[in-house]
PDB file of N, CA and C in Angstrom:
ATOM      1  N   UNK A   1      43.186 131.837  84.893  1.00  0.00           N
ATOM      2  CA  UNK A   1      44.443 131.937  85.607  1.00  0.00           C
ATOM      3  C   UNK A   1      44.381 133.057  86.649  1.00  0.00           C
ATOM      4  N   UNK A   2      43.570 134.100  86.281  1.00  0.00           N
ATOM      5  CA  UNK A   2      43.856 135.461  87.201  1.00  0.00           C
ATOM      6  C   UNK A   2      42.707 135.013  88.572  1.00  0.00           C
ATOM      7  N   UNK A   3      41.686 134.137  88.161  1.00  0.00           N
ATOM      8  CA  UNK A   3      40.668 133.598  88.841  1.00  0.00           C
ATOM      9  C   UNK A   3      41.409 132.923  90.228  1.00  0.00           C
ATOM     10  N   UNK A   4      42.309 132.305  89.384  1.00  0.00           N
ATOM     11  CA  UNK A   4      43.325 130.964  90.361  1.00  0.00           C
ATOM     12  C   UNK A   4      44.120 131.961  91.103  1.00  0.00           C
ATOM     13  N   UNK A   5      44.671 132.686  91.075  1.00  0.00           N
ATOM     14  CA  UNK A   5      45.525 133.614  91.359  1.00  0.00           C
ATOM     15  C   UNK A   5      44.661 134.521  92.769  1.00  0.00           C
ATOM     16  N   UNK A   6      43.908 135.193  92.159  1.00  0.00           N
ATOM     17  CA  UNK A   6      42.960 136.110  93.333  1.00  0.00           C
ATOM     18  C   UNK A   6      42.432 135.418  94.382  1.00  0.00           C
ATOM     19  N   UNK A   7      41.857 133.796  93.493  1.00  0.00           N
ATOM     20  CA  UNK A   7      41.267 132.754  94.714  1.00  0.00           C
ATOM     21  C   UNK A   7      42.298 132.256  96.142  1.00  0.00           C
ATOM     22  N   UNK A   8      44.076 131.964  95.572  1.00  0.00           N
ATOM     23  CA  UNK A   8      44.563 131.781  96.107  1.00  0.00           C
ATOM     24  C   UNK A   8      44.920 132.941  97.223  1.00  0.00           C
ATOM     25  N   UNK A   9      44.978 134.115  96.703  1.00  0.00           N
ATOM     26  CA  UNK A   9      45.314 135.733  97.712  1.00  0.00           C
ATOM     27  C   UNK A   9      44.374 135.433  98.870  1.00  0.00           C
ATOM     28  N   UNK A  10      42.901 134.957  98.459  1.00  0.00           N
ATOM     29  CA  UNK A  10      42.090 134.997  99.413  1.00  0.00           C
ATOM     30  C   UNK A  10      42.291 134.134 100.559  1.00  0.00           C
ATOM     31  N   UNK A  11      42.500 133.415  99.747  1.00  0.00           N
ATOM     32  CA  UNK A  11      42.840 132.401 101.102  1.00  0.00           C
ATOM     33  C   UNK A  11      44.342 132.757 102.278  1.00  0.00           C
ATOM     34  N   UNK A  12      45.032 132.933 101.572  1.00  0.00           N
ATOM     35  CA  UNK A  12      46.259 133.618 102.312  1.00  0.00           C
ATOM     36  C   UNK A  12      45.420 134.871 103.410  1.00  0.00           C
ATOM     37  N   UNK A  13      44.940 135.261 102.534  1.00  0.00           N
ATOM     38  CA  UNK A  13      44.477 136.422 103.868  1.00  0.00           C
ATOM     39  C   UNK A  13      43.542 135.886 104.686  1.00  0.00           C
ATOM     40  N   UNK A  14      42.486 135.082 104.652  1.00  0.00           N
ATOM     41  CA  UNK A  14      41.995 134.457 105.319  1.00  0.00           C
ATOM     42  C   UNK A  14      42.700 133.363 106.231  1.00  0.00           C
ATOM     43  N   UNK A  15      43.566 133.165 105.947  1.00  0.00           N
ATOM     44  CA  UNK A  15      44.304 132.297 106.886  1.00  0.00           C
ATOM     45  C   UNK A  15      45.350 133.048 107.867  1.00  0.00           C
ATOM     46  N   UNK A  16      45.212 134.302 107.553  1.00  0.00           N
ATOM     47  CA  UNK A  16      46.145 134.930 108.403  1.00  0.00           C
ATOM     48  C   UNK A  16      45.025 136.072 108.905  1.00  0.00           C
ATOM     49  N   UNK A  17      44.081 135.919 109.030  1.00  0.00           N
ATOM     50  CA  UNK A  17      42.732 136.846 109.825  1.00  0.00           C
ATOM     51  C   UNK A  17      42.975 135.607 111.107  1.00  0.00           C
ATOM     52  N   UNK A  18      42.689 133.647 110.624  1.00  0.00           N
ATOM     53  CA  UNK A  18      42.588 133.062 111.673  1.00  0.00           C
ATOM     54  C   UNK A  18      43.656 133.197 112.524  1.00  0.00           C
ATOM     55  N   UNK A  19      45.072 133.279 112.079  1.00  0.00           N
ATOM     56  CA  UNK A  19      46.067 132.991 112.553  1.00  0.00           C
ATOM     57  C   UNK A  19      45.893 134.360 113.870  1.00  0.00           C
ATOM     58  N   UNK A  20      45.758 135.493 113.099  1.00  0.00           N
ATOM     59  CA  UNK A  20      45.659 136.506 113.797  1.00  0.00           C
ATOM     60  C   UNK A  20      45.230 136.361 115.162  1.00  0.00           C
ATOM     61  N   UNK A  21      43.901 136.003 114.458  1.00  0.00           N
ATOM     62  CA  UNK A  21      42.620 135.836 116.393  1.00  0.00           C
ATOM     63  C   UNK A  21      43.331 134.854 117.193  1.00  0.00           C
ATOM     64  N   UNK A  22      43.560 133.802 116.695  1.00  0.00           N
ATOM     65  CA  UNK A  22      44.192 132.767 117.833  1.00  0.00           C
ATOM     66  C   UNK A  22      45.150 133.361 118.544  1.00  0.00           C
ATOM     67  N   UNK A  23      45.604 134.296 117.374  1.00  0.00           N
ATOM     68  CA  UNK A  23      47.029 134.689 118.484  1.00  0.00           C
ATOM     69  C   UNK A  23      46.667 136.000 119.590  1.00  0.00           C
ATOM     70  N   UNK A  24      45.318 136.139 119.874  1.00  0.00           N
ATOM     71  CA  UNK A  24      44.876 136.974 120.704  1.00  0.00           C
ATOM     72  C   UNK A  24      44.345 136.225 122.090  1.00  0.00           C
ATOM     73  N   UNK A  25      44.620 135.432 122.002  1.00  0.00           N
ATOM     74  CA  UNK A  25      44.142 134.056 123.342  1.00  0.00           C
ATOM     75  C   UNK A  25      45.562 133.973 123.862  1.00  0.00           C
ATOM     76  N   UNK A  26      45.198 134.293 124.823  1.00  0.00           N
ATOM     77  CA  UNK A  26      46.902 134.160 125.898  1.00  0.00           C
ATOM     78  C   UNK A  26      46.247 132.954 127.020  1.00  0.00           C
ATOM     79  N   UNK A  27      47.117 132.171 126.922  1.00  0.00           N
ATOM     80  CA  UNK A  27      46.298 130.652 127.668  1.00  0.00           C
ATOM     81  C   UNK A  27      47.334 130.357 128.700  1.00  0.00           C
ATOM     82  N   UNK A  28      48.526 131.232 128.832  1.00  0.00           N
ATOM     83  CA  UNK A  28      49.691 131.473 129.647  1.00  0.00           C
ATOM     84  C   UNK A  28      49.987 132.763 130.264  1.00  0.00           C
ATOM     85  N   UNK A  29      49.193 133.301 130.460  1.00  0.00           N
ATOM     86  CA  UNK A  29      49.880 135.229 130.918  1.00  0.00           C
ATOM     87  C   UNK A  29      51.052 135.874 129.599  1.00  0.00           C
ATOM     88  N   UNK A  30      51.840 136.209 130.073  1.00  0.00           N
ATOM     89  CA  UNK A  30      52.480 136.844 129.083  1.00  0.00           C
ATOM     90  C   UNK A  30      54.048 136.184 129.058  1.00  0.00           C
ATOM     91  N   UNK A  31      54.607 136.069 128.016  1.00  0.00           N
ATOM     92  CA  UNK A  31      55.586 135.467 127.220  1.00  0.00           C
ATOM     93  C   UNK A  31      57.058 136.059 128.364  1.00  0.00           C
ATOM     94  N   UNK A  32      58.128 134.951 128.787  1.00  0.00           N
ATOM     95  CA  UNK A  32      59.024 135.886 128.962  1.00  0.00           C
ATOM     96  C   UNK A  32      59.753 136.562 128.037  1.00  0.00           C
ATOM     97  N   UNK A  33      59.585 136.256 127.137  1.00  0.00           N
ATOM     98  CA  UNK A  33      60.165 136.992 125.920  1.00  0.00           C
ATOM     99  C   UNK A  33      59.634 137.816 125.228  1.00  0.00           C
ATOM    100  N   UNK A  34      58.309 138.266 125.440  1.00  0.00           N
ATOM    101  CA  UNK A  34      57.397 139.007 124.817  1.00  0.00           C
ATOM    102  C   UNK A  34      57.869 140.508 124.340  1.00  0.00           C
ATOM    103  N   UNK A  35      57.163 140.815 123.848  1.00  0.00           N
ATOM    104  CA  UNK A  35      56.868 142.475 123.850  1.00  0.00           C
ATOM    105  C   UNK A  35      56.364 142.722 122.380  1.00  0.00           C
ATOM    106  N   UNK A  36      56.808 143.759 121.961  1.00  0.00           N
ATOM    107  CA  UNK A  36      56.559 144.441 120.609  1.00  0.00           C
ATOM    108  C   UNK A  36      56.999 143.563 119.599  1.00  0.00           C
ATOM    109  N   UNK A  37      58.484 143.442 119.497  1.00  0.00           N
ATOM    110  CA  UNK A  37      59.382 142.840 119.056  1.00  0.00           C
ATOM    111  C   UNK A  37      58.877 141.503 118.584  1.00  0.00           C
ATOM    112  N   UNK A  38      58.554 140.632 119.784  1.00  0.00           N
ATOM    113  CA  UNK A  38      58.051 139.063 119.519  1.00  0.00           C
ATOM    114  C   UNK A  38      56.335 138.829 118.808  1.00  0.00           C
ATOM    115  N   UNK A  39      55.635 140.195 118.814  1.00  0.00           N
ATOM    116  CA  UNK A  39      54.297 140.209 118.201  1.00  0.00           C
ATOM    117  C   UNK A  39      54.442 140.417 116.504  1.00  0.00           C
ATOM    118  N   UNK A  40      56.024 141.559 116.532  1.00  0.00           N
ATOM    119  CA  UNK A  40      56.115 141.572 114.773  1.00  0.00           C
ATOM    120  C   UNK A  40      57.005 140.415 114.323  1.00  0.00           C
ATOM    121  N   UNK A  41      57.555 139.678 115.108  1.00  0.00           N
ATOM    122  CA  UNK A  41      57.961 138.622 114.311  1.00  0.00           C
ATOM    123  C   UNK A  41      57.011 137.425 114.288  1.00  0.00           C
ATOM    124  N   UNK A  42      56.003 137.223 115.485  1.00  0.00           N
ATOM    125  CA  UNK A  42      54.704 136.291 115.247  1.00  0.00           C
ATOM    126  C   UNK A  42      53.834 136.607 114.204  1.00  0.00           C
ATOM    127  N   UNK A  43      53.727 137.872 113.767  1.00  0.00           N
ATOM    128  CA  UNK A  43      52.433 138.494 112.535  1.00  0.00           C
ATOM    129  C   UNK A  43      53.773 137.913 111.589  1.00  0.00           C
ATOM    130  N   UNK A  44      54.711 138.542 111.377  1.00  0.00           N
ATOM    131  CA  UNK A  44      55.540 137.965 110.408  1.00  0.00           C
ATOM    132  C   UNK A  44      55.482 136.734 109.917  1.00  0.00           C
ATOM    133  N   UNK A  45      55.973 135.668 110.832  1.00  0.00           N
ATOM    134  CA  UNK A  45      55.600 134.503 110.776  1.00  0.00           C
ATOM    135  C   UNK A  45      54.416 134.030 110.405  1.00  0.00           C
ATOM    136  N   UNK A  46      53.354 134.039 110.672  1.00  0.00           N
ATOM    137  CA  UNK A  46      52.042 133.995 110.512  1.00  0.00           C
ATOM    138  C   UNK A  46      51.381 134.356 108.883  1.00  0.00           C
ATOM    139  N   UNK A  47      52.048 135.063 108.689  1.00  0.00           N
ATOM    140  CA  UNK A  47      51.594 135.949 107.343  1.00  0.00           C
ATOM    141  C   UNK A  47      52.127 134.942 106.172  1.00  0.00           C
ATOM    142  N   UNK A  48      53.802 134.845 106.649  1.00  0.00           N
ATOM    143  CA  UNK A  48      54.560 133.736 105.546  1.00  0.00           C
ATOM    144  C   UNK A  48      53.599 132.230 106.013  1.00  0.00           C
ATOM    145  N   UNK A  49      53.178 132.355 106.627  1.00  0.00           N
ATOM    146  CA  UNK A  49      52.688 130.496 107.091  1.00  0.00           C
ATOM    147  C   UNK A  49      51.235 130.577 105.775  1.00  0.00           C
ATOM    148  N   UNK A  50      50.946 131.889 105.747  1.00  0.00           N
ATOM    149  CA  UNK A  50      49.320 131.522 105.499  1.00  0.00           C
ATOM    150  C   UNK A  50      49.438 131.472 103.822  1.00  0.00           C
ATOM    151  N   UNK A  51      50.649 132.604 103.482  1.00  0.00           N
ATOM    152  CA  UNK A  51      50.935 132.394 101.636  1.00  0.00           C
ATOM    153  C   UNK A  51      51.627 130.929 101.838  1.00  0.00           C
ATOM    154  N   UNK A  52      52.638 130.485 102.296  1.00  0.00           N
ATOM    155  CA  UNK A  52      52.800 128.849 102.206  1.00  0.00           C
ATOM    156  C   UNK A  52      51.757 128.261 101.952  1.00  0.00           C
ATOM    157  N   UNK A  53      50.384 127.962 103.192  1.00  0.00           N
ATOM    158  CA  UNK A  53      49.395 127.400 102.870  1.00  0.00           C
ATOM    159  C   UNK A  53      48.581 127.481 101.639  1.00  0.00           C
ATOM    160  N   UNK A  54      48.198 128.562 101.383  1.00  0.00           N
ATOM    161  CA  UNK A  54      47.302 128.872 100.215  1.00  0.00           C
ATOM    162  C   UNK A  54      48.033 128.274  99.211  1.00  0.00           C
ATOM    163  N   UNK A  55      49.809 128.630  98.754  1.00  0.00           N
ATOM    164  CA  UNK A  55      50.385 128.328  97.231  1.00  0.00           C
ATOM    165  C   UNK A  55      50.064 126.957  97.232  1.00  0.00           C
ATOM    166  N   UNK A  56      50.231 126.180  98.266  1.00  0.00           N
ATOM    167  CA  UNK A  56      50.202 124.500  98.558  1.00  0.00           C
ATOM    168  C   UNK A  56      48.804 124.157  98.516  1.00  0.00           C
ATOM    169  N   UNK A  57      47.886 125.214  98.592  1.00  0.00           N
ATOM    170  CA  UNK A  57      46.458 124.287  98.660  1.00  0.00           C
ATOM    171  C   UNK A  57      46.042 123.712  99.994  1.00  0.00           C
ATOM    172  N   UNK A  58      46.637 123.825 101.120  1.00  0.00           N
ATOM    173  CA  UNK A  58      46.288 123.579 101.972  1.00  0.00           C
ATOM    174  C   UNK A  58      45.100 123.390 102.957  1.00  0.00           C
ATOM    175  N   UNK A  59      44.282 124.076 102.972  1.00  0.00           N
ATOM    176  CA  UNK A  59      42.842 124.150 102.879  1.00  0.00           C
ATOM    177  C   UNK A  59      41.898 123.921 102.230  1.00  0.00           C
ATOM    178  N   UNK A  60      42.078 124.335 100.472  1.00  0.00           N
ATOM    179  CA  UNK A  60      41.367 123.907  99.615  1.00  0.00           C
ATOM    180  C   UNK A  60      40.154 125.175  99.290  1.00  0.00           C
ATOM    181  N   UNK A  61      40.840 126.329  99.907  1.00  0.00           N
ATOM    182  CA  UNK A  61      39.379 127.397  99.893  1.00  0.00           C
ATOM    183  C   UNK A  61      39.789 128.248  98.440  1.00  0.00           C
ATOM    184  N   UNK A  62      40.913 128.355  98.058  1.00  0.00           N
ATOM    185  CA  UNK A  62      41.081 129.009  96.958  1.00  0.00           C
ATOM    186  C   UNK A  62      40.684 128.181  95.596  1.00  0.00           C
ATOM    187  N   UNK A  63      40.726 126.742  95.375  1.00  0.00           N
ATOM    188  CA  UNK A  63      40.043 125.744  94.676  1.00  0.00           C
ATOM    189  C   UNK A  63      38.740 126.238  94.783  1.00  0.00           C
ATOM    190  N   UNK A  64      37.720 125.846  96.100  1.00  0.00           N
ATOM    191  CA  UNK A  64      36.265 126.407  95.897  1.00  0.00           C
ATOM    192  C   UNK A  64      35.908 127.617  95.515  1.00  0.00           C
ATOM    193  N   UNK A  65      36.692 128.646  96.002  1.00  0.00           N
ATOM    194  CA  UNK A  65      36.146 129.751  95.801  1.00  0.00           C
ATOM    195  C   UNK A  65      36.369 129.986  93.935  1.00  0.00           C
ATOM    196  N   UNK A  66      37.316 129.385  93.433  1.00  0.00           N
ATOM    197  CA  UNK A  66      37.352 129.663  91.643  1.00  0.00           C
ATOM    198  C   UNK A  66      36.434 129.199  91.482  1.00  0.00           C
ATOM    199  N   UNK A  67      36.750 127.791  91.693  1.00  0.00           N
ATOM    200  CA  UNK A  67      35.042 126.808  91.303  1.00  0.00           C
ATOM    201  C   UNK A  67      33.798 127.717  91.654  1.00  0.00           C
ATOM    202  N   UNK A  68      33.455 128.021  92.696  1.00  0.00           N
ATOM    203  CA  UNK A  68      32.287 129.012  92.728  1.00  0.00           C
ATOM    204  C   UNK A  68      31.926 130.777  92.117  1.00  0.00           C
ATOM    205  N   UNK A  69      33.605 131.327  91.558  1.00  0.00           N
ATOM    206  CA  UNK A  69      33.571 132.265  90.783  1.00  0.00           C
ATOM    207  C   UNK A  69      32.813 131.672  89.055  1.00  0.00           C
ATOM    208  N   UNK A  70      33.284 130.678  89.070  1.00  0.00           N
ATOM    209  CA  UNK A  70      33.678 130.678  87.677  1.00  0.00           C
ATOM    210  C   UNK A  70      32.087 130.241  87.348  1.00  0.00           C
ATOM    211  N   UNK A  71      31.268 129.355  88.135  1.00  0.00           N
ATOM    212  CA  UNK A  71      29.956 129.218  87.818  1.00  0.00           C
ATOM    213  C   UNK A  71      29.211 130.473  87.908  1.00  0.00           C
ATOM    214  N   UNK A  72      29.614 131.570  88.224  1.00  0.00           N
ATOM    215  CA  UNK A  72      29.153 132.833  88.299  1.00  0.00           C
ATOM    216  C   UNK A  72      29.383 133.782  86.943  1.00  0.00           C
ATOM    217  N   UNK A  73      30.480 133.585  86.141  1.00  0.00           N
ATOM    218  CA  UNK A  73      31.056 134.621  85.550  1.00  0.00           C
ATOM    219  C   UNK A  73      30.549 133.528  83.987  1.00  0.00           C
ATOM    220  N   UNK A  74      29.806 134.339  82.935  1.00  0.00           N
ATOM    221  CA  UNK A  74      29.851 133.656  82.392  1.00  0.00           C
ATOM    222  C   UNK A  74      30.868 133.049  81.180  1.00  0.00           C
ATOM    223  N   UNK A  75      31.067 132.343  79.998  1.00  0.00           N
ATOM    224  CA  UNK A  75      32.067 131.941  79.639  1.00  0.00           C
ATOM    225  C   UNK A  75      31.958 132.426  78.071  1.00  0.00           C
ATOM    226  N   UNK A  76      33.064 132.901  77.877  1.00  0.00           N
ATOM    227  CA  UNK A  76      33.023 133.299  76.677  1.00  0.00           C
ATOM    228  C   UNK A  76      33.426 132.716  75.453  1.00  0.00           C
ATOM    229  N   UNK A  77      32.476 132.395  74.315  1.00  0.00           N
ATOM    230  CA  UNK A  77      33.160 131.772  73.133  1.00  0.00           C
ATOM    231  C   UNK A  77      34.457 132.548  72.361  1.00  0.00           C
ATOM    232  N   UNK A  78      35.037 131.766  72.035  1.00  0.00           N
ATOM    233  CA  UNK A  78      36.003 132.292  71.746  1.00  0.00           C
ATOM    234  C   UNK A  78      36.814 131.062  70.186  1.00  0.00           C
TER     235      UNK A  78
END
């Protein structure tokens, strides 16, 4: 469970590293609405988009990455 849990964090942050960079490509000059203001509510946004994705599975990287913890860690009888 804590496996499923950490796998999913990862992905959230990894999805908001991509979100990040894209949002460093200005493919328009600058926003009329821009400034400070509209960058902390885009990271904002961005941040909630990427825990949405991950809780939903959206990608599927927090699935592999358990799957590939768990063949690592070995298993204990119990």
């Amino acid at each position: 469970a804590q496996m499923a849990e950490v796998s999913q964090q990862f992905e959230a942050i990894f999805v908001r590293q991509m979100l990040a960079e894209a949002r460093k490509s200005h493919f328009g000059g600058e926003d009329l609405l821009g400034g400070h203001g509209m960058d902390t509510f885009r990271q904002m946004q961005d941040e909630r988009f990427a825990d949405i994705a991950a809780e939903r599975g959206s990608f599927g990287l927090a699935k592999m990455i358990a799957a590939q913890l768990a063949r690592q860690i070995p298993q204990e009888n119990t």
